[in-house]
PDB file of N, CA and C in Angstrom:
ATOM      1  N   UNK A   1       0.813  -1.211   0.000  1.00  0.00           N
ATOM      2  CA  UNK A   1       0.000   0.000   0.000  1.00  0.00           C
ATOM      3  C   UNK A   1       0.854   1.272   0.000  1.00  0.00           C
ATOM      4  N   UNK A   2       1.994   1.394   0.446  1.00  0.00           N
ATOM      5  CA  UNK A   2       3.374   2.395   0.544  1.00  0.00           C
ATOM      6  C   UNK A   2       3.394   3.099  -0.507  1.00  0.00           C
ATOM      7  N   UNK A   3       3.727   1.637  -1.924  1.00  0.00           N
ATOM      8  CA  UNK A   3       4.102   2.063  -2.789  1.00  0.00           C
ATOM      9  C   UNK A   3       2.712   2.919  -3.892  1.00  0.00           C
ATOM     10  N   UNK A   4       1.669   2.335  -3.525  1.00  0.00           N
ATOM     11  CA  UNK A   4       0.260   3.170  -4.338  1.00  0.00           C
ATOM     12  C   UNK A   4      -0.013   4.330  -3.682  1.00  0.00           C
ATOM     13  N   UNK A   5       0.367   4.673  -2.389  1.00  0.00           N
ATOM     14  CA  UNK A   5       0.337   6.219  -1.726  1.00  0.00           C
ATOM     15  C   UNK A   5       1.322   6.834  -2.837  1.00  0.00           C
ATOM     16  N   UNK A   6       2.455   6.552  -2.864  1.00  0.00           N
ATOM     17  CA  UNK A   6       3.080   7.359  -3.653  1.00  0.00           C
ATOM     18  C   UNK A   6       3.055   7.309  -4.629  1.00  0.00           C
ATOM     19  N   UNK A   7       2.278   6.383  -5.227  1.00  0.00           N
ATOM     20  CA  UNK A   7       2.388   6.258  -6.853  1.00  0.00           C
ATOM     21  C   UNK A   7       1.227   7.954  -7.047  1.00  0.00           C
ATOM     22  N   UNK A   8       0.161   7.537  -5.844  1.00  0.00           N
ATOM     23  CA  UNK A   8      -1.178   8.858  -6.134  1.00  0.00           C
ATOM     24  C   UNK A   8      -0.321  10.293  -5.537  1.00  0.00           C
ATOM     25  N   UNK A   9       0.385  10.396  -4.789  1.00  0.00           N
ATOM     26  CA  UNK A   9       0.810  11.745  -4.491  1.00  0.00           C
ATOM     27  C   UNK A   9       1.933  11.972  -5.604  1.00  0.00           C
ATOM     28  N   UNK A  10       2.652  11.087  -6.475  1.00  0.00           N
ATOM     29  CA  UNK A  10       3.278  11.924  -7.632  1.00  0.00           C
ATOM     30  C   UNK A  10       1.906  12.126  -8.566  1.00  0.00           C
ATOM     31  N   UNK A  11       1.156  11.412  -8.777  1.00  0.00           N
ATOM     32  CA  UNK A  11      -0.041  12.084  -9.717  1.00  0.00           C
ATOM     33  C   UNK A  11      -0.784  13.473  -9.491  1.00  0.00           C
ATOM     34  N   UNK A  12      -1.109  13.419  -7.958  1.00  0.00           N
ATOM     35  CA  UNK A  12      -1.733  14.583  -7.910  1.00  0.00           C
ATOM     36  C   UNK A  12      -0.495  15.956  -8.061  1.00  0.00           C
ATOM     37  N   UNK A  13       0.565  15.630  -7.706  1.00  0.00           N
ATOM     38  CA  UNK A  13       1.442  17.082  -7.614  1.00  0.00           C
ATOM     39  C   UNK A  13       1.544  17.091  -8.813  1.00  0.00           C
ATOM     40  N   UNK A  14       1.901  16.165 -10.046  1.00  0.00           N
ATOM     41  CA  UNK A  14       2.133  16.684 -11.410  1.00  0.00           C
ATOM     42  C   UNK A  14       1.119  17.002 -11.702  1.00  0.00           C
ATOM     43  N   UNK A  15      -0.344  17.019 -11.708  1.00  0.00           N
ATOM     44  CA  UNK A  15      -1.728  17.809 -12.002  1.00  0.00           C
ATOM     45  C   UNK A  15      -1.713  18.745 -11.387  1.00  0.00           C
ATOM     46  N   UNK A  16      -1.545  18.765 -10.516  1.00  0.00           N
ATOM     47  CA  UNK A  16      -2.111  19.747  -9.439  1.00  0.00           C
ATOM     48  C   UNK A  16      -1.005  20.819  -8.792  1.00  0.00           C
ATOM     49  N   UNK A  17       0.276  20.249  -8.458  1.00  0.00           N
ATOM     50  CA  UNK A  17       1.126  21.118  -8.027  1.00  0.00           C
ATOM     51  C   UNK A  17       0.426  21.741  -6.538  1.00  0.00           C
ATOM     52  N   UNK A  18      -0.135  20.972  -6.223  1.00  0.00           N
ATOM     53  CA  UNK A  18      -0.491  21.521  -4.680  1.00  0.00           C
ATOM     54  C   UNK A  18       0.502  22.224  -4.046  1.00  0.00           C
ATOM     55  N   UNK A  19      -0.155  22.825  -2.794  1.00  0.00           N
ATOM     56  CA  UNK A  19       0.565  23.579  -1.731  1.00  0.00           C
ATOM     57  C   UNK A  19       0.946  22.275  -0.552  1.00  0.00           C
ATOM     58  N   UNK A  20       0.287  22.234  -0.630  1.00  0.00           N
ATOM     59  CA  UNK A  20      -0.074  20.783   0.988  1.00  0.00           C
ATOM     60  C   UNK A  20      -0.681  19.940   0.091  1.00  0.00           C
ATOM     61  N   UNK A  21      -0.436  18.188   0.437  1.00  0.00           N
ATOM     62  CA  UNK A  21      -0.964  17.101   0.324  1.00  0.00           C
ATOM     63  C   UNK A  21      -0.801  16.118   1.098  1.00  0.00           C
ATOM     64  N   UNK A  22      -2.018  15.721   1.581  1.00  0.00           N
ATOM     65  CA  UNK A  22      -1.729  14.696   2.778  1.00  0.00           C
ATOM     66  C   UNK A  22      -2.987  13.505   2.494  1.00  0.00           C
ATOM     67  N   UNK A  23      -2.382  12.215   2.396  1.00  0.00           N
ATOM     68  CA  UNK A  23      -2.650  11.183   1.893  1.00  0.00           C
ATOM     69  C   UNK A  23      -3.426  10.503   3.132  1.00  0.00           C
ATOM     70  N   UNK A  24      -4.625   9.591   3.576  1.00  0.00           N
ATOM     71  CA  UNK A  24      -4.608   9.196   4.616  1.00  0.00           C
ATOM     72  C   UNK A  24      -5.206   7.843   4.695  1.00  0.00           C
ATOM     73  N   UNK A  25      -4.949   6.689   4.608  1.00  0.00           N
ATOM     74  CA  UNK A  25      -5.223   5.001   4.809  1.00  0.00           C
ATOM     75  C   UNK A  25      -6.353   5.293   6.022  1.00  0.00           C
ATOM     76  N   UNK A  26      -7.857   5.207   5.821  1.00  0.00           N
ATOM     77  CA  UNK A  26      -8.672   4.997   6.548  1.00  0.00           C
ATOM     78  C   UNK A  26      -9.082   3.742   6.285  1.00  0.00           C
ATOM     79  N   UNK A  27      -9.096   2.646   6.168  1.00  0.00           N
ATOM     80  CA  UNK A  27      -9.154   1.130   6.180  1.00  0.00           C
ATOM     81  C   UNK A  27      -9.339   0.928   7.036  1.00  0.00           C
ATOM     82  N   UNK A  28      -8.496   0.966   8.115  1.00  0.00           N
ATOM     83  CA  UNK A  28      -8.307   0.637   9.399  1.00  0.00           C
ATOM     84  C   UNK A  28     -10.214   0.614  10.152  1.00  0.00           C
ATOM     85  N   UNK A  29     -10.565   1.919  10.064  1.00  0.00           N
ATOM     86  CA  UNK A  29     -11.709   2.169  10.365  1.00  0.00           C
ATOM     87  C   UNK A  29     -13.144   1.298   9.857  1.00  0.00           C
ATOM     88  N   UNK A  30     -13.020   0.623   8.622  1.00  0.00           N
ATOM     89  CA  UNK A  30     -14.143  -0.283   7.716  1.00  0.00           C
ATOM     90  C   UNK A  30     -13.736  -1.503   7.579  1.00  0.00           C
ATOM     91  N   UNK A  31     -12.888  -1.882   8.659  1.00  0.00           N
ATOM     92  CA  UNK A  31     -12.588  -3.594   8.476  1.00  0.00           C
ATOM     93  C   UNK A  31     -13.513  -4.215   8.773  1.00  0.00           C
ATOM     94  N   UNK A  32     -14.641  -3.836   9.665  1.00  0.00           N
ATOM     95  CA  UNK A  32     -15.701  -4.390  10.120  1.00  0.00           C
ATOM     96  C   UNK A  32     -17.063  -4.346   8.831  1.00  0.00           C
ATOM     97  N   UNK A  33     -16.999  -3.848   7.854  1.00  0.00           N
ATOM     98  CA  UNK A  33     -17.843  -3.315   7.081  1.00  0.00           C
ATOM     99  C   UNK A  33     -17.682  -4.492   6.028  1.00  0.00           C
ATOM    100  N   UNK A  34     -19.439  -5.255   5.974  1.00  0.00           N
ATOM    101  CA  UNK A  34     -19.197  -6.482   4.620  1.00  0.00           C
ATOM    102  C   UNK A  34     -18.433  -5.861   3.829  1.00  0.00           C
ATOM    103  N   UNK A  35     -18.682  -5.284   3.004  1.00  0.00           N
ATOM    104  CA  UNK A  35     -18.080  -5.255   2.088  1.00  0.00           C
ATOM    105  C   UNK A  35     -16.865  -4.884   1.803  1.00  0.00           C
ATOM    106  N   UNK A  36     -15.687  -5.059   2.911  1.00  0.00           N
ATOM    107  CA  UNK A  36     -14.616  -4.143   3.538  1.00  0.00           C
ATOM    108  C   UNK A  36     -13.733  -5.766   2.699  1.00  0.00           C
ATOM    109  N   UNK A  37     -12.779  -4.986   1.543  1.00  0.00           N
ATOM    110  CA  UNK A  37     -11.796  -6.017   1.015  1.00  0.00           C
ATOM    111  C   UNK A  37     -10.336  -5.422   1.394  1.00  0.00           C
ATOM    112  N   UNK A  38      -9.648  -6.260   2.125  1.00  0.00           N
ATOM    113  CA  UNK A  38      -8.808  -5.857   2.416  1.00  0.00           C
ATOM    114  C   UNK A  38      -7.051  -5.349   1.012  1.00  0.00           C
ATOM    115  N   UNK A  39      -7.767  -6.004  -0.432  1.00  0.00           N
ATOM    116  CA  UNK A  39      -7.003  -5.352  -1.443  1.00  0.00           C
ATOM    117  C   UNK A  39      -7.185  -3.711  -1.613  1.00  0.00           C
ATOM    118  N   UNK A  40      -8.255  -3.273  -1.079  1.00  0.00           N
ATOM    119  CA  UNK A  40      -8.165  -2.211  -1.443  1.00  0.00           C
ATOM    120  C   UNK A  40      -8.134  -1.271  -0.421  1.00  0.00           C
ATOM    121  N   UNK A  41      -8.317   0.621  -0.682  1.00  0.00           N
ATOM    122  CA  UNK A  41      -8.026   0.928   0.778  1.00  0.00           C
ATOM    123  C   UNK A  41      -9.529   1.721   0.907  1.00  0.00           C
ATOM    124  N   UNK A  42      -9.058   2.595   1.886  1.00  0.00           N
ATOM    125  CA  UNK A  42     -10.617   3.440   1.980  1.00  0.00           C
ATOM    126  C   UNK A  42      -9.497   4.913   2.349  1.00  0.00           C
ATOM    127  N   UNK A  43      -9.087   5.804   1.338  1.00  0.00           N
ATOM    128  CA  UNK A  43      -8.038   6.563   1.260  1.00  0.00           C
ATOM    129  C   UNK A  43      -9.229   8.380   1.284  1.00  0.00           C
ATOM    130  N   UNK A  44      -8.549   8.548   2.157  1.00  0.00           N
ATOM    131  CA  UNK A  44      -8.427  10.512   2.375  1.00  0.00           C
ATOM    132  C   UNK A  44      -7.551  11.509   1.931  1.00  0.00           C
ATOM    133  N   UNK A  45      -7.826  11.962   0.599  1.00  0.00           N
ATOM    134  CA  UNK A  45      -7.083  13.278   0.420  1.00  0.00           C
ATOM    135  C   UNK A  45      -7.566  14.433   0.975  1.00  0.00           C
ATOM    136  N   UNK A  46      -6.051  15.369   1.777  1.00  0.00           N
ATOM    137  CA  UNK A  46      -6.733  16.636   2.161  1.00  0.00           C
ATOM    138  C   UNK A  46      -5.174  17.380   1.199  1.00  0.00           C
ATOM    139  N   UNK A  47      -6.085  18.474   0.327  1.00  0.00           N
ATOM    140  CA  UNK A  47      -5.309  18.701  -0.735  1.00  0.00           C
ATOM    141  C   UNK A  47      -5.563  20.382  -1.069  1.00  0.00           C
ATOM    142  N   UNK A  48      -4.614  21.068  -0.681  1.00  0.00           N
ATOM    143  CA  UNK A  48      -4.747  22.573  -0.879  1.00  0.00           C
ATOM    144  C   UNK A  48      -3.958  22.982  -2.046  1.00  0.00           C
ATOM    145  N   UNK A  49      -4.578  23.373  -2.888  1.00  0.00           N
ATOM    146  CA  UNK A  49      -4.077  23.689  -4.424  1.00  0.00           C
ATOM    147  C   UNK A  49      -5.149  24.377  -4.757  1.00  0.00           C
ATOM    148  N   UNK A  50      -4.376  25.837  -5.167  1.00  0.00           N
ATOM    149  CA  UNK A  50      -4.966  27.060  -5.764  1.00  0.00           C
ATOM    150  C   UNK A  50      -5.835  26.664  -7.405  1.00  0.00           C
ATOM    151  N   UNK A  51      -5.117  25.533  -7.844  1.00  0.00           N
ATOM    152  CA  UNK A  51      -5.877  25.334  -9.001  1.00  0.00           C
ATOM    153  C   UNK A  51      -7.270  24.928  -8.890  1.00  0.00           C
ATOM    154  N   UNK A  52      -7.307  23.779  -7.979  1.00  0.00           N
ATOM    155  CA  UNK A  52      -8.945  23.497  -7.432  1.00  0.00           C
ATOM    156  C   UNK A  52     -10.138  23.966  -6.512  1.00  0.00           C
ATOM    157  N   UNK A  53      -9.361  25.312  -5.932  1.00  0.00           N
ATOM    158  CA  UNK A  53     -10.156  25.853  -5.541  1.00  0.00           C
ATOM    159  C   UNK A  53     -10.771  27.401  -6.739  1.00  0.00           C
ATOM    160  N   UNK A  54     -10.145  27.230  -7.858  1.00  0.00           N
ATOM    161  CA  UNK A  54     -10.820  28.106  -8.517  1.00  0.00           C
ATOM    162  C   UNK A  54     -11.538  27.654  -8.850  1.00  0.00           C
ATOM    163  N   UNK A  55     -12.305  26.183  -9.466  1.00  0.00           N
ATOM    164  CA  UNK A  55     -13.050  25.525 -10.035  1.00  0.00           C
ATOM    165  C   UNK A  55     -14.238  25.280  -9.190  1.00  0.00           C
ATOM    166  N   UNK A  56     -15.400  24.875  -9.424  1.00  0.00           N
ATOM    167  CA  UNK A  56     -16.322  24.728  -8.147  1.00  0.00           C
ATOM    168  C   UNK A  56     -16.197  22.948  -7.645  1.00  0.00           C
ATOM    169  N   UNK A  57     -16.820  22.636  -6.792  1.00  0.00           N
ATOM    170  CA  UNK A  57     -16.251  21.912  -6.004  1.00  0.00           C
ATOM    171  C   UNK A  57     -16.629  20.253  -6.463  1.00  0.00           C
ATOM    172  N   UNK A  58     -17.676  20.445  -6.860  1.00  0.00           N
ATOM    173  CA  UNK A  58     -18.043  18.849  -8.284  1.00  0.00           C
ATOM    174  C   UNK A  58     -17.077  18.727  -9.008  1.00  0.00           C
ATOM    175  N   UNK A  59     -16.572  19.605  -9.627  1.00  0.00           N
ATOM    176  CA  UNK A  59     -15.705  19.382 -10.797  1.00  0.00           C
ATOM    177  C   UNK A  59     -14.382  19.544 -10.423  1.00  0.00           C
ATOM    178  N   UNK A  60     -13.731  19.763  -9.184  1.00  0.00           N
ATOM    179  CA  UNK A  60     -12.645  19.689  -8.332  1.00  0.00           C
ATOM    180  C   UNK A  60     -12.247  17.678  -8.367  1.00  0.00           C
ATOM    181  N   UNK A  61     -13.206  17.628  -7.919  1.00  0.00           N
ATOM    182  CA  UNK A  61     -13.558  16.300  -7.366  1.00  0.00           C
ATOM    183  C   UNK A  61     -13.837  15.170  -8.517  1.00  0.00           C
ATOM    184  N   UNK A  62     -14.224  15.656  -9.443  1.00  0.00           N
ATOM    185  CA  UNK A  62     -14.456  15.307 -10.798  1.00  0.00           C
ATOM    186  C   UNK A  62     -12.861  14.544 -11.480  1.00  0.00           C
ATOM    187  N   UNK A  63     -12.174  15.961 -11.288  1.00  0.00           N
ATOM    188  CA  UNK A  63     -10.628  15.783 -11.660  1.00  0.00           C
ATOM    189  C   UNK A  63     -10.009  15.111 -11.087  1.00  0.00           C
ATOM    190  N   UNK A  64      -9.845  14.870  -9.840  1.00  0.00           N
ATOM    191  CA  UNK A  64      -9.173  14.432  -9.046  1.00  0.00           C
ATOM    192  C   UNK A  64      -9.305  12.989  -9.237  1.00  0.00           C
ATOM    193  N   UNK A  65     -10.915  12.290  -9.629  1.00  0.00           N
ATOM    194  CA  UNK A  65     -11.178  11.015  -9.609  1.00  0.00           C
ATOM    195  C   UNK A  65     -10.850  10.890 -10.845  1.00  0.00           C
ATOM    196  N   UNK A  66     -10.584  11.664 -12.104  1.00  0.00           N
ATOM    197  CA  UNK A  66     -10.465  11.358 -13.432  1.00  0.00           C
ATOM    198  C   UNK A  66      -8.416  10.907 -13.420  1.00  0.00           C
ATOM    199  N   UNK A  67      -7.888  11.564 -12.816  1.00  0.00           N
ATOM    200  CA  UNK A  67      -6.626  11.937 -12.092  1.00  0.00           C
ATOM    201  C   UNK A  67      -6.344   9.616 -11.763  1.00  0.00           C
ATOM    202  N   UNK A  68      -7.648   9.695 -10.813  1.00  0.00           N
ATOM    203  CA  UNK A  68      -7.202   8.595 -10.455  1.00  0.00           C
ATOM    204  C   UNK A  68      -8.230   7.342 -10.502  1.00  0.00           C
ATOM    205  N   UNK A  69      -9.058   7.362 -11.469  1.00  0.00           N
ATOM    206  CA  UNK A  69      -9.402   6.656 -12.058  1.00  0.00           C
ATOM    207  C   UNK A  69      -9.468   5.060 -12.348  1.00  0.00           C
ATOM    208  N   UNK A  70      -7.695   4.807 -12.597  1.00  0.00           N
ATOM    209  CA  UNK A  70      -7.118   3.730 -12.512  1.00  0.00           C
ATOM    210  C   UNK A  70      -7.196   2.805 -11.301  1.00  0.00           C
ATOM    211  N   UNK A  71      -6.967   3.865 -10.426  1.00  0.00           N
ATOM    212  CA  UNK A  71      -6.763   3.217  -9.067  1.00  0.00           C
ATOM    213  C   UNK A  71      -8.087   2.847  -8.654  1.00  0.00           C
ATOM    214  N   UNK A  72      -9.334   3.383  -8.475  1.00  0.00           N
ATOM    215  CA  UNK A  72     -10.267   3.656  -8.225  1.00  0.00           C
ATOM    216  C   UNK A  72     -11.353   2.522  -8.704  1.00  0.00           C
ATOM    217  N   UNK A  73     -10.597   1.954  -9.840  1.00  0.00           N
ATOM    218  CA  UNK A  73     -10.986   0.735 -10.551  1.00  0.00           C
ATOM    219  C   UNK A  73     -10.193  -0.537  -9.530  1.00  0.00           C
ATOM    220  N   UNK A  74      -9.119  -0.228  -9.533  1.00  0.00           N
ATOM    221  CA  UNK A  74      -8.589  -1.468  -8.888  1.00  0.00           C
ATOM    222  C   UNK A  74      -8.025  -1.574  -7.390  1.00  0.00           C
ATOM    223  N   UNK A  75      -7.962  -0.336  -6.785  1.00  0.00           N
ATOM    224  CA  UNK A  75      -6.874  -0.217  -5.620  1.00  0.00           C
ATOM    225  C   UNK A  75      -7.717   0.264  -4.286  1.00  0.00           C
ATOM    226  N   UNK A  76      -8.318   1.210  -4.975  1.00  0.00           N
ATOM    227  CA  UNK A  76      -9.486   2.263  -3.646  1.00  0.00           C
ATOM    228  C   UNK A  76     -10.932   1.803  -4.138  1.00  0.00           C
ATOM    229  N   UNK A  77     -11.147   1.655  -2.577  1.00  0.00           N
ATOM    230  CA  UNK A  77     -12.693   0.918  -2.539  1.00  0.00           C
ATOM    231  C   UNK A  77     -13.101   2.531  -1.768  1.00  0.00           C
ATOM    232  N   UNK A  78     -12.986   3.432  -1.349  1.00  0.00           N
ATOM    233  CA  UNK A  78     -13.878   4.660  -0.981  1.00  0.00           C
ATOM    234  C   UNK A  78     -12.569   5.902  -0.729  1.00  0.00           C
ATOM    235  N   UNK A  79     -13.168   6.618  -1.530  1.00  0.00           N
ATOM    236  CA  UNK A  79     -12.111   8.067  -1.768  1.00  0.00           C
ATOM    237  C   UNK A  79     -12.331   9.341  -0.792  1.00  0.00           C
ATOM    238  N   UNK A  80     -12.314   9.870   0.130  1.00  0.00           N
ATOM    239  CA  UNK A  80     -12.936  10.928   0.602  1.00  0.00           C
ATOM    240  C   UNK A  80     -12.137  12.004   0.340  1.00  0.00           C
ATOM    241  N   UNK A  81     -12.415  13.440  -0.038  1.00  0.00           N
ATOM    242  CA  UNK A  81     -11.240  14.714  -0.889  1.00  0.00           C
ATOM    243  C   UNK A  81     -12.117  15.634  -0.252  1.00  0.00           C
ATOM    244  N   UNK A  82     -10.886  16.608   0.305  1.00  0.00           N
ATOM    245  CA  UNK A  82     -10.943  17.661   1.157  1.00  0.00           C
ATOM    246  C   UNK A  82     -10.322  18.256   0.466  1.00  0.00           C
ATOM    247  N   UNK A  83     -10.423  20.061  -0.140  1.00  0.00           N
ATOM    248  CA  UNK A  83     -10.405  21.193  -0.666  1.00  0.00           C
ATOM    249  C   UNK A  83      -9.861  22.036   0.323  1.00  0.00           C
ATOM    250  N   UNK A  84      -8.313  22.614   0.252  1.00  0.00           N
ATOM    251  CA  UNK A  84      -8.568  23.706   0.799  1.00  0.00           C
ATOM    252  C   UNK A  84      -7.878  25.038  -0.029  1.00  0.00           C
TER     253      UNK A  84
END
């Protein structure tokens, strides 16, 4: 899981060029949850970049999942993205 944190924080800084990015493995929290597979994670971006806060906040979020997509198919079972 180490190596897919960082595979998504070089993606978002080459899009995004954030100010702050902070990655966060909430899994821990939905192990109890049927549908809780332990291949994948349940991941928190909190992500301050002037580029996405000019945009409104659907289509922030829009990008970000288009951004990561890939993963989202195979790696992250629930995404939560914080704007600042």
């Amino acid at each position: 899981m180490i190596q897919l944190l960082k595979d998504i924080k070089i993606k978002l800084d080459k899009e995004f060029n954030p100010k702050k990015l902070i990655l966060v493995d909430n899994s821990y929290l939905h192990t109890k949850h049927k549908s809780f597979d332990p291949k994948k994670i349940h991941l928190k971006i909190i992500i301050e970049s002037d580029e996405l806060k000019k945009i409104e906040k659907l289509e922030a979020h829009k990008a970000i999942f288009n951004i990561l997509r890939q993963e989202m198919k195979d790696k992250i079972h629930a995404l939560e993205i914080e704007i600042k």
